[in-house]
PDB file of N, CA and C in Angstrom:
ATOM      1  N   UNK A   1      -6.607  -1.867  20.395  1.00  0.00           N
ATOM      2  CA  UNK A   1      -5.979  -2.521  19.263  1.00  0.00           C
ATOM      3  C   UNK A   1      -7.056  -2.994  18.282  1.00  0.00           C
ATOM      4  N   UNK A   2      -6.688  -2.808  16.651  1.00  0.00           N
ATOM      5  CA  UNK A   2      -7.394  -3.353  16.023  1.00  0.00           C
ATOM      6  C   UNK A   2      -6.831  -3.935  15.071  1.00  0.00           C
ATOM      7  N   UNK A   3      -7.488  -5.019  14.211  1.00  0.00           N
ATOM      8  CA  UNK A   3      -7.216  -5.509  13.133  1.00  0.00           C
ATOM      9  C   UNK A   3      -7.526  -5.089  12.014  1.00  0.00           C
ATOM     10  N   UNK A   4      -6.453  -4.640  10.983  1.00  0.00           N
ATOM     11  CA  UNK A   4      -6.851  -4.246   9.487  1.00  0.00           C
ATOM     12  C   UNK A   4      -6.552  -5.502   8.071  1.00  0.00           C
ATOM     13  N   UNK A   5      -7.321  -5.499   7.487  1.00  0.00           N
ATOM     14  CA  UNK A   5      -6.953  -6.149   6.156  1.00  0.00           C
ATOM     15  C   UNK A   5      -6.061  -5.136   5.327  1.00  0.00           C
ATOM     16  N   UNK A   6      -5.010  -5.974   4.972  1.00  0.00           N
ATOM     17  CA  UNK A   6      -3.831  -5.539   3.887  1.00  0.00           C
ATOM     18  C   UNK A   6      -4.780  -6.060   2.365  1.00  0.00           C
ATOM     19  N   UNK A   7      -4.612  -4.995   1.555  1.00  0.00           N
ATOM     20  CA  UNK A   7      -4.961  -4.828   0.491  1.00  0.00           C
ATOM     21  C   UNK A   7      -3.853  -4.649  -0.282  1.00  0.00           C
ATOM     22  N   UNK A   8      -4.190  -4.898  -1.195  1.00  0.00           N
ATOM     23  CA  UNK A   8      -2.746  -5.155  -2.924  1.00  0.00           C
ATOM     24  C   UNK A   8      -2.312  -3.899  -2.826  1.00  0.00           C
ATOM     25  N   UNK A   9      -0.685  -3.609  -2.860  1.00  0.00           N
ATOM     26  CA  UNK A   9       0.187  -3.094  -2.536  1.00  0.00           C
ATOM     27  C   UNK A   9       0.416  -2.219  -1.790  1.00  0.00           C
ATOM     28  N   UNK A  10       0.322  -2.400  -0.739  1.00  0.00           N
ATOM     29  CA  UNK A  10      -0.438  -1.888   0.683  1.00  0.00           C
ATOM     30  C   UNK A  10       0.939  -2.233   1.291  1.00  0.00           C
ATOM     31  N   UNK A  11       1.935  -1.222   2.235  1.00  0.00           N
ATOM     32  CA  UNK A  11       2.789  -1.498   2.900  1.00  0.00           C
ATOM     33  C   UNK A  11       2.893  -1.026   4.644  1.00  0.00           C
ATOM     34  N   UNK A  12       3.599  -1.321   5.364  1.00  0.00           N
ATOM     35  CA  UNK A  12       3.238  -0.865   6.723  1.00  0.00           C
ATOM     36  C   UNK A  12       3.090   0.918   6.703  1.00  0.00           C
ATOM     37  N   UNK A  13       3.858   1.432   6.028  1.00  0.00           N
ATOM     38  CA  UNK A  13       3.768   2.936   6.039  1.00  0.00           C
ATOM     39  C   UNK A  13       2.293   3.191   6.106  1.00  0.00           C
ATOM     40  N   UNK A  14       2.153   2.592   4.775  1.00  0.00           N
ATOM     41  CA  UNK A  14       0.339   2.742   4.314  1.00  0.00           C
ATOM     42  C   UNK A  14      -0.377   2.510   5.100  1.00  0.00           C
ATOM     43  N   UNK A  15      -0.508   1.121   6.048  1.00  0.00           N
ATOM     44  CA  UNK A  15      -1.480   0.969   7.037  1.00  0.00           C
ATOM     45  C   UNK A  15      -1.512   1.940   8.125  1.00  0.00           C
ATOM     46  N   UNK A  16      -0.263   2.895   8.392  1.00  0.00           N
ATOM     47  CA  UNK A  16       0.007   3.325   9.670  1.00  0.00           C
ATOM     48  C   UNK A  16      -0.390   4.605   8.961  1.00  0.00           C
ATOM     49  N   UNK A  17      -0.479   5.073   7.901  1.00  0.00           N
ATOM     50  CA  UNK A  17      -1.021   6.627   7.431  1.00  0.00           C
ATOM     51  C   UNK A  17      -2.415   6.064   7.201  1.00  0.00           C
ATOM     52  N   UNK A  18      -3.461   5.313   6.839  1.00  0.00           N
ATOM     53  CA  UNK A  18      -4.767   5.105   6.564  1.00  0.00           C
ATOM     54  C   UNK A  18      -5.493   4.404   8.293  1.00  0.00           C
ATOM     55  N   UNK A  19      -4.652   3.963   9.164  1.00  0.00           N
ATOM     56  CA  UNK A  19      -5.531   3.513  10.140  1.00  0.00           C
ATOM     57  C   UNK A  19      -4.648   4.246  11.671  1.00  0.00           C
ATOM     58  N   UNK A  20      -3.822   5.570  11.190  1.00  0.00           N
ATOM     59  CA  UNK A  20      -3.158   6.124  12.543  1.00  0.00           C
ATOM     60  C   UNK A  20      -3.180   7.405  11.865  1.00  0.00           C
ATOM     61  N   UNK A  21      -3.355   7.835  10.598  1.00  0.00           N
ATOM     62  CA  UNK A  21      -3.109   9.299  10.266  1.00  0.00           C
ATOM     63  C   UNK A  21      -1.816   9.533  10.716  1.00  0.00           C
ATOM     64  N   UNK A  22      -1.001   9.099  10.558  1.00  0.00           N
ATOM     65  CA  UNK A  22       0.722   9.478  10.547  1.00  0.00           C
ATOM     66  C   UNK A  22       1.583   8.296  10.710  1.00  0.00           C
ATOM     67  N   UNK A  23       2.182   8.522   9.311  1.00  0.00           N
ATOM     68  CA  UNK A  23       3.366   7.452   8.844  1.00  0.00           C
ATOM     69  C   UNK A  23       4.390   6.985   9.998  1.00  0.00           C
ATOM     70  N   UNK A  24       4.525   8.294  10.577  1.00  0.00           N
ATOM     71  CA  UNK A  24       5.690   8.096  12.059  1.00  0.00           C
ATOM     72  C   UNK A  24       5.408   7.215  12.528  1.00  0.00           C
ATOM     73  N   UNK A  25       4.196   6.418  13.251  1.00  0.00           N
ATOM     74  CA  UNK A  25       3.695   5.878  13.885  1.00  0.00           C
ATOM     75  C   UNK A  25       4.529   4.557  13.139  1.00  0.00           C
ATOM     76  N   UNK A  26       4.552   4.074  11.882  1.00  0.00           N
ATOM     77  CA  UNK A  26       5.033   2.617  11.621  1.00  0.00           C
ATOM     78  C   UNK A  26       5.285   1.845  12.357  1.00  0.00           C
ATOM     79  N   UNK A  27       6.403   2.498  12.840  1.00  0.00           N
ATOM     80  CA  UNK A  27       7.657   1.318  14.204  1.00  0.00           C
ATOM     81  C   UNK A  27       6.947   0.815  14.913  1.00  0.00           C
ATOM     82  N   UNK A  28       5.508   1.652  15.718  1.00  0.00           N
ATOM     83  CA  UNK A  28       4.539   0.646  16.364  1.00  0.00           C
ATOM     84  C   UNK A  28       3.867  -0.631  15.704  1.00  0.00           C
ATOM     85  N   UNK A  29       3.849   0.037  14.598  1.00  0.00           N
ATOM     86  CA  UNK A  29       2.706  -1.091  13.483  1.00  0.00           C
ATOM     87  C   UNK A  29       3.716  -2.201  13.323  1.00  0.00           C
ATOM     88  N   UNK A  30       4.930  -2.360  13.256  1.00  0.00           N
ATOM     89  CA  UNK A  30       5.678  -3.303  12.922  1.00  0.00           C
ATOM     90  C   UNK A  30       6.568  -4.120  14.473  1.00  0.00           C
ATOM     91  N   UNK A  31       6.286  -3.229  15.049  1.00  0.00           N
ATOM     92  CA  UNK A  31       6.712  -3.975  16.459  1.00  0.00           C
ATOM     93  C   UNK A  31       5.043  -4.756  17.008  1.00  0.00           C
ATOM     94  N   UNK A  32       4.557  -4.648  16.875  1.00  0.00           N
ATOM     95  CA  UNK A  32       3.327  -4.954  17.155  1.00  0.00           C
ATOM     96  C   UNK A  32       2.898  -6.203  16.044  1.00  0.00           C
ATOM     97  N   UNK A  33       3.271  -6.646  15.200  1.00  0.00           N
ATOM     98  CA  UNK A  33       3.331  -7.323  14.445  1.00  0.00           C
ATOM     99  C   UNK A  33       4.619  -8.901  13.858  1.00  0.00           C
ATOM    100  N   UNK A  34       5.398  -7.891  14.701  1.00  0.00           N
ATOM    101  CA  UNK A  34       7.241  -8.649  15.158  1.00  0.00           C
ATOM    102  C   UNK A  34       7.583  -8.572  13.447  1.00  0.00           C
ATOM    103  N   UNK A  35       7.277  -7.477  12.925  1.00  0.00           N
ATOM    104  CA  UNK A  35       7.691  -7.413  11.323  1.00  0.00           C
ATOM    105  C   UNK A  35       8.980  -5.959  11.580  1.00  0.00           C
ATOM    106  N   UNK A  36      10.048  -5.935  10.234  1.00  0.00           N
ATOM    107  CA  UNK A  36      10.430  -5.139  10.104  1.00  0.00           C
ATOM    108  C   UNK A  36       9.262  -3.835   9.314  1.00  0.00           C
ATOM    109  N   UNK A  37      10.093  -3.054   9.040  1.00  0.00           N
ATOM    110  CA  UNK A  37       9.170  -1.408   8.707  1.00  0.00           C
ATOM    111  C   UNK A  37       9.033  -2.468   6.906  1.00  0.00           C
ATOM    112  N   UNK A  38      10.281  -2.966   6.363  1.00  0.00           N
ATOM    113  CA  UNK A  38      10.531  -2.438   4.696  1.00  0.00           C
ATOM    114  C   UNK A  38       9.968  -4.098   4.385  1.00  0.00           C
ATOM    115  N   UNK A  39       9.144  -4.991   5.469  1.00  0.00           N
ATOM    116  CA  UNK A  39       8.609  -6.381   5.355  1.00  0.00           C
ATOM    117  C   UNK A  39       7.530  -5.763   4.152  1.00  0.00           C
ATOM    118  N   UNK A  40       7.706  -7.097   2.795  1.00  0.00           N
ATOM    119  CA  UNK A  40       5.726  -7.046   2.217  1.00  0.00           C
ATOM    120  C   UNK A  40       5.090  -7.756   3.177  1.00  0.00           C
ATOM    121  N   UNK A  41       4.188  -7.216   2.397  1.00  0.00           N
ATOM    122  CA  UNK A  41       2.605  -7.631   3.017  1.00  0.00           C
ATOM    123  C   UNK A  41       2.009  -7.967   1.945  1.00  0.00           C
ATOM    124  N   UNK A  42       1.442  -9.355   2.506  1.00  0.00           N
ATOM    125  CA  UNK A  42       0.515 -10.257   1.601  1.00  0.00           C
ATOM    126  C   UNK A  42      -1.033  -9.798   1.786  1.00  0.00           C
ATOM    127  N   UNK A  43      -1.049  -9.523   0.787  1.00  0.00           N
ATOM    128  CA  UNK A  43      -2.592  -8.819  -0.006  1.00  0.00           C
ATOM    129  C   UNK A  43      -3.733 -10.499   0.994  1.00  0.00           C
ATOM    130  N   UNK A  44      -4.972  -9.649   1.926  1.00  0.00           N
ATOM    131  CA  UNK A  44      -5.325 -10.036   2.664  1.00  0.00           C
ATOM    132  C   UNK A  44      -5.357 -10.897   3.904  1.00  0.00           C
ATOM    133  N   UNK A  45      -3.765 -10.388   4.053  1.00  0.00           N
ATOM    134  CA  UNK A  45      -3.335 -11.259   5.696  1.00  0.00           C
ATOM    135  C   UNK A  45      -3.871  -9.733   6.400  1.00  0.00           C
ATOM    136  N   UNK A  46      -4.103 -10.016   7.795  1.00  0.00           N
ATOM    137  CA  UNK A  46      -4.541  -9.203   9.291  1.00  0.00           C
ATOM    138  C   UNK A  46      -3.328  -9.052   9.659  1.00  0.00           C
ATOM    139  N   UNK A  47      -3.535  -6.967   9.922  1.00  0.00           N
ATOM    140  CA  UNK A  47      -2.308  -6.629  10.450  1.00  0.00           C
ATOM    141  C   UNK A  47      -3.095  -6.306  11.677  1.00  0.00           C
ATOM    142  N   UNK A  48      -2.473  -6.188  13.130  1.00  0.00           N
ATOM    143  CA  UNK A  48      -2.663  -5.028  14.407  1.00  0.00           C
ATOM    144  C   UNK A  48      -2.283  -4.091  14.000  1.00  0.00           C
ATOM    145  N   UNK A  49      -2.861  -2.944  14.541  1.00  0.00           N
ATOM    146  CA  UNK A  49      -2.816  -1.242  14.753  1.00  0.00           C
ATOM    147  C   UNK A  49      -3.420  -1.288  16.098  1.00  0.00           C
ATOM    148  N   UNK A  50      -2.451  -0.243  17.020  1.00  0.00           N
ATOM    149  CA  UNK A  50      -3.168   0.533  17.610  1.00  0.00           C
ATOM    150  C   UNK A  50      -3.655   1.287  17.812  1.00  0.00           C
ATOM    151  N   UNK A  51      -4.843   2.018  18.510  1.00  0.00           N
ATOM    152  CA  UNK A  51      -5.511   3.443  18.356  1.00  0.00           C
ATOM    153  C   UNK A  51      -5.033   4.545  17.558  1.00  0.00           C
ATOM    154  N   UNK A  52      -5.898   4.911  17.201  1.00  0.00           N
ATOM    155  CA  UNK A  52      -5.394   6.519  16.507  1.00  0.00           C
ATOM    156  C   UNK A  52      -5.639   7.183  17.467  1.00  0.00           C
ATOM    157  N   UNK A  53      -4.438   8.612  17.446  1.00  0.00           N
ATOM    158  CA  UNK A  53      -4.617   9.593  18.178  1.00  0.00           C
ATOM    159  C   UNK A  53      -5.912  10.724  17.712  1.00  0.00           C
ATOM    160  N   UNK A  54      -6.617  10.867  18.121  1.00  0.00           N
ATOM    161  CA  UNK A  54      -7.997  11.767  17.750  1.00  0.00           C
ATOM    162  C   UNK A  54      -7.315  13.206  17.214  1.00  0.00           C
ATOM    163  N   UNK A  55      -6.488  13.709  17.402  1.00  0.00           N
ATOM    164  CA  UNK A  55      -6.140  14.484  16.741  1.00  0.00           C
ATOM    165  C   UNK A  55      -5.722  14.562  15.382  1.00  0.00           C
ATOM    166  N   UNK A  56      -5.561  13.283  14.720  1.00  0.00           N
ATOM    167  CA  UNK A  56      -5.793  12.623  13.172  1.00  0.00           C
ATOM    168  C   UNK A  56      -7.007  12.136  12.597  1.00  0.00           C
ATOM    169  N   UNK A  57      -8.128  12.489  13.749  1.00  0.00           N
ATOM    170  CA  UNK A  57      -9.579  12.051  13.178  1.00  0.00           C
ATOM    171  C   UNK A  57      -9.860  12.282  11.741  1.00  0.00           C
ATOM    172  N   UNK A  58      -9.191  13.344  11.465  1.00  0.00           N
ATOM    173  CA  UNK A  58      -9.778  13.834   9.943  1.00  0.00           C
ATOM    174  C   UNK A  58      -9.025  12.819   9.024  1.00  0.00           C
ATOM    175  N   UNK A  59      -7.667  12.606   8.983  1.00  0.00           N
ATOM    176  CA  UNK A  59      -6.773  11.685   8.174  1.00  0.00           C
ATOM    177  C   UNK A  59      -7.388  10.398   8.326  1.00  0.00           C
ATOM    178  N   UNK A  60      -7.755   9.875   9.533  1.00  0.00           N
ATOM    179  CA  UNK A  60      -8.156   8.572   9.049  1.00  0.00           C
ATOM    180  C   UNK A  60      -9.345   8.527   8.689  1.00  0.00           C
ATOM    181  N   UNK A  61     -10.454   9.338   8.604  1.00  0.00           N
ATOM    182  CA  UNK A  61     -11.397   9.076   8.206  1.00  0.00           C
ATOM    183  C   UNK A  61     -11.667   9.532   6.896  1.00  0.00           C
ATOM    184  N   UNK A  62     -10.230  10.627   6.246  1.00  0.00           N
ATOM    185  CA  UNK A  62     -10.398  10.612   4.672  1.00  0.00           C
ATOM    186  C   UNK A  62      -9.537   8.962   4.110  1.00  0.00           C
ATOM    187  N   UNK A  63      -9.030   8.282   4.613  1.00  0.00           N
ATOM    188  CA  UNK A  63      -8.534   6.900   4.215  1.00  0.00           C
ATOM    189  C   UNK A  63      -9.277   5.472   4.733  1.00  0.00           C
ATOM    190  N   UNK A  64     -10.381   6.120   5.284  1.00  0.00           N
ATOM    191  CA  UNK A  64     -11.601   5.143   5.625  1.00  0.00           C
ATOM    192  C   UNK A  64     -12.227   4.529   4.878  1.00  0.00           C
ATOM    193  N   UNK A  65     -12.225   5.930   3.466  1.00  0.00           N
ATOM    194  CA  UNK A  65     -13.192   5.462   2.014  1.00  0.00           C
ATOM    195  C   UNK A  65     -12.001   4.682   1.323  1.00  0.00           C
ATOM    196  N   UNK A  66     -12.738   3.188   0.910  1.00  0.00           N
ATOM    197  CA  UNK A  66     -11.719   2.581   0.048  1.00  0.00           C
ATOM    198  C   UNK A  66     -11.216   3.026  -1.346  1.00  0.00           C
ATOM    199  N   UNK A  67     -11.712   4.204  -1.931  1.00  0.00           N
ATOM    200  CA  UNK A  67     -10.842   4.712  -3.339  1.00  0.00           C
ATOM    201  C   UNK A  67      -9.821   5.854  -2.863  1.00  0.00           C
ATOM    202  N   UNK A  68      -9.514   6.092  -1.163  1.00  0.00           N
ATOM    203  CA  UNK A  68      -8.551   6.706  -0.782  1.00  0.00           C
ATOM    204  C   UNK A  68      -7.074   5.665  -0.023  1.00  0.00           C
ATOM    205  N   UNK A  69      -7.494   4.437  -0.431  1.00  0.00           N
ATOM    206  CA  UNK A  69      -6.570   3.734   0.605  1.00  0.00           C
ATOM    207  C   UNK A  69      -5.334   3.792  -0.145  1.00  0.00           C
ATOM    208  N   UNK A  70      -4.198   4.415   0.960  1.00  0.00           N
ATOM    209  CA  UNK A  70      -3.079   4.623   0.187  1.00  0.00           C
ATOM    210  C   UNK A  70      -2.308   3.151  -0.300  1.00  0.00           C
ATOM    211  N   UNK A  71      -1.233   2.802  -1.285  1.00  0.00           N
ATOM    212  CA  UNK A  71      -0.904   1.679  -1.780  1.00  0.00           C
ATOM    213  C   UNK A  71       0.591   1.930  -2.299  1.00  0.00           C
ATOM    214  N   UNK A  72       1.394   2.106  -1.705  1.00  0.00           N
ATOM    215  CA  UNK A  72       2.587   2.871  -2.318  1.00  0.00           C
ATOM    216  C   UNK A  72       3.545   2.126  -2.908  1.00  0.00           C
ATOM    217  N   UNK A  73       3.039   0.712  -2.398  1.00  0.00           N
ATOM    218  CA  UNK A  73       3.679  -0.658  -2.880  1.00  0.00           C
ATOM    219  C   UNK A  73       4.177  -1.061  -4.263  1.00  0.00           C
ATOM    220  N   UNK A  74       2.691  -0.649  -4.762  1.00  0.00           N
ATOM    221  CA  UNK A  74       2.731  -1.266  -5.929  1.00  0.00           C
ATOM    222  C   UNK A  74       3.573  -0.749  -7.580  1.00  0.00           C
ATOM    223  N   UNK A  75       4.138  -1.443  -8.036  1.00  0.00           N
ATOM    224  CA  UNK A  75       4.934  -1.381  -8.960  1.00  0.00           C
ATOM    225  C   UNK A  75       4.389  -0.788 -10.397  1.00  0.00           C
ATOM    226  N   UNK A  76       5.062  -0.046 -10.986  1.00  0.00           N
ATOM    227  CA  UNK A  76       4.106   0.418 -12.531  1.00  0.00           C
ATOM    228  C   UNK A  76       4.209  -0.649 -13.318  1.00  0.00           C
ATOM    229  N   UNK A  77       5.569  -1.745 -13.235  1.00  0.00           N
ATOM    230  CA  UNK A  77       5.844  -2.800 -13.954  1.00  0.00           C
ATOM    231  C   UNK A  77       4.374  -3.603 -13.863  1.00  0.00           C
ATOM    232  N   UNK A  78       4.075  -3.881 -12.714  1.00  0.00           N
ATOM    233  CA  UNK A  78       2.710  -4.757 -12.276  1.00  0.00           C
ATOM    234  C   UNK A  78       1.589  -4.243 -12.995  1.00  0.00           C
ATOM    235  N   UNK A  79       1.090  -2.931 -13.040  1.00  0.00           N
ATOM    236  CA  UNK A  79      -0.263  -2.350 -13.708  1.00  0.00           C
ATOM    237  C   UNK A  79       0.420  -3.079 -15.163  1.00  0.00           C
ATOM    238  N   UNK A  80      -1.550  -3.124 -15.570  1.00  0.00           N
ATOM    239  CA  UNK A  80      -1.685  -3.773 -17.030  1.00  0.00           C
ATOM    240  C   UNK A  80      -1.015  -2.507 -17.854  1.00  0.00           C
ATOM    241  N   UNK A  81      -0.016  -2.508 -19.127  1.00  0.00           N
ATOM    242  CA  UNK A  81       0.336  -1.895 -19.594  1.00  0.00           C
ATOM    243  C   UNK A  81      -0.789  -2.459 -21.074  1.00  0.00           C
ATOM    244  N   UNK A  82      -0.721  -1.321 -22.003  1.00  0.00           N
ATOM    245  CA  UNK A  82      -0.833  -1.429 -23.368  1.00  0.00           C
ATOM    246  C   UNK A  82      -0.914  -2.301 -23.872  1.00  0.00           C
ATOM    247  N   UNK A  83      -1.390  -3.464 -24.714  1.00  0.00           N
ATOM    248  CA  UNK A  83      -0.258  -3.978 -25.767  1.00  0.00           C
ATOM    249  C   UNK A  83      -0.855  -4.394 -26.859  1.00  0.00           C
ATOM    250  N   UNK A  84       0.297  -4.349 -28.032  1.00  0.00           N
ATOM    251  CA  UNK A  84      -0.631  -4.531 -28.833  1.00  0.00           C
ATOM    252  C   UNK A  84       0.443  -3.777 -30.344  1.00  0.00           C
ATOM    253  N   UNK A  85      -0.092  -3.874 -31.581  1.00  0.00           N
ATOM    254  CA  UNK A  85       0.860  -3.348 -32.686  1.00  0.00           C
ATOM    255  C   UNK A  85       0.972  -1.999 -32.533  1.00  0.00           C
ATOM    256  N   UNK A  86      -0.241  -1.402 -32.200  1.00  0.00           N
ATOM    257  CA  UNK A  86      -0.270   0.223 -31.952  1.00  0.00           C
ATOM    258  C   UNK A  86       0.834   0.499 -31.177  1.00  0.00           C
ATOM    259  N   UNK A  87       1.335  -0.243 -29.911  1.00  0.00           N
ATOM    260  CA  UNK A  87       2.225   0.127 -28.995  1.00  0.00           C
ATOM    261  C   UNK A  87       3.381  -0.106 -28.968  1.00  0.00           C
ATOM    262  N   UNK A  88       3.978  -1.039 -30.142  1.00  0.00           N
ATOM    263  CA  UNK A  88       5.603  -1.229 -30.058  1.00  0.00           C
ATOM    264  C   UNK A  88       6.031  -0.727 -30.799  1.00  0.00           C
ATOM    265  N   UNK A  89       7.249  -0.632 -30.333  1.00  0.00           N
ATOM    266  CA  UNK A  89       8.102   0.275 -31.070  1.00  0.00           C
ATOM    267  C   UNK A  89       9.269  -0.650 -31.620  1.00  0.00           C
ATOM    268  N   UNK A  90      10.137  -0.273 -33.052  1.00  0.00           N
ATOM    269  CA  UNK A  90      10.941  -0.706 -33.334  1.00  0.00           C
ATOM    270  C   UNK A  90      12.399  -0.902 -32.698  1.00  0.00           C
ATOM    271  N   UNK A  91      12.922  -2.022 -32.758  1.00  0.00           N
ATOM    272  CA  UNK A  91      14.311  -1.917 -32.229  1.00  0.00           C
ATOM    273  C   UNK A  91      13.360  -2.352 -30.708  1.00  0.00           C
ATOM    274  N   UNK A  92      12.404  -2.065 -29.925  1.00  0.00           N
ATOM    275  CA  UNK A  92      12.385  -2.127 -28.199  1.00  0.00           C
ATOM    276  C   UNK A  92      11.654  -3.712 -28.620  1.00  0.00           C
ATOM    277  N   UNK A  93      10.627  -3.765 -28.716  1.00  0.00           N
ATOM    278  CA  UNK A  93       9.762  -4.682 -28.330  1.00  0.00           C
ATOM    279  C   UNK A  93       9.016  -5.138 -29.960  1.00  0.00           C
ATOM    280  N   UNK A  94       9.468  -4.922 -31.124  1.00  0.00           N
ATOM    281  CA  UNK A  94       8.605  -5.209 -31.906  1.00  0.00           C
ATOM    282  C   UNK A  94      10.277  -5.313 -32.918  1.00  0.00           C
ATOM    283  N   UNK A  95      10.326  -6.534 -33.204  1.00  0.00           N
ATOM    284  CA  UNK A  95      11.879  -7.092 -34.361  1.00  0.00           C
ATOM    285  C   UNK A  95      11.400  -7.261 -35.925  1.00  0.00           C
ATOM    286  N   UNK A  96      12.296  -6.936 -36.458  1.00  0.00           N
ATOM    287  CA  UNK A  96      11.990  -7.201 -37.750  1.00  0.00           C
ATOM    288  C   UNK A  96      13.129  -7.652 -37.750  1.00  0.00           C
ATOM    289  N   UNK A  97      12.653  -9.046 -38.689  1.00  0.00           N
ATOM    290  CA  UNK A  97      13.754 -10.175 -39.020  1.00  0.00           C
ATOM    291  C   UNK A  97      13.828 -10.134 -40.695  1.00  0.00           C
TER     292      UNK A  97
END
């Protein structure tokens, strides 16, 4: 068994495809945790995982490097959008009174 840090929008799927190389695996990650599968996760709480099967050596060690850690969480609403006069449009977000 090991402990992983949850990173910003990071969900159990994600931990169980970056530290088990297969999503299937979840139900362990969340029984092992006493969480449901569709629970958030707070950006740097410690989850358990158990072992990876070595036959996913390659998957977890392409999600080892942190600009591969999957994040499926996160919302497009959340990323910084645009803003600014260049970007509104009439009638949506920019009124003329």
């Amino acid at each position: 068994m090991n402990k992983v840090k949850v990173y910003n929008g990071q969900t159990l799927i994600d931990i169980a495809v970056q530290e088990l190389g297969d999503p299937a695996r979840v139900m362990e990650v969340a029984e092992l945790n006493d969480m449901n599968v569709t629970d958030e996760l707070v950006s740097g709480a410690m989850v358990i995982v158990p072992v990876f099967d070595k036959s996913k050596r390659s998957h977890v060690i392409l999600f080892a490097d942190p600009a591969n850690r999957p994040a499926s969480g996160l919302n497009i609403n959340e990323a910084a959008l645009p803003e600014g006069i260049g970007y509104w449009y009439l009638e949506n977000d920019f009124i003329v009174q």
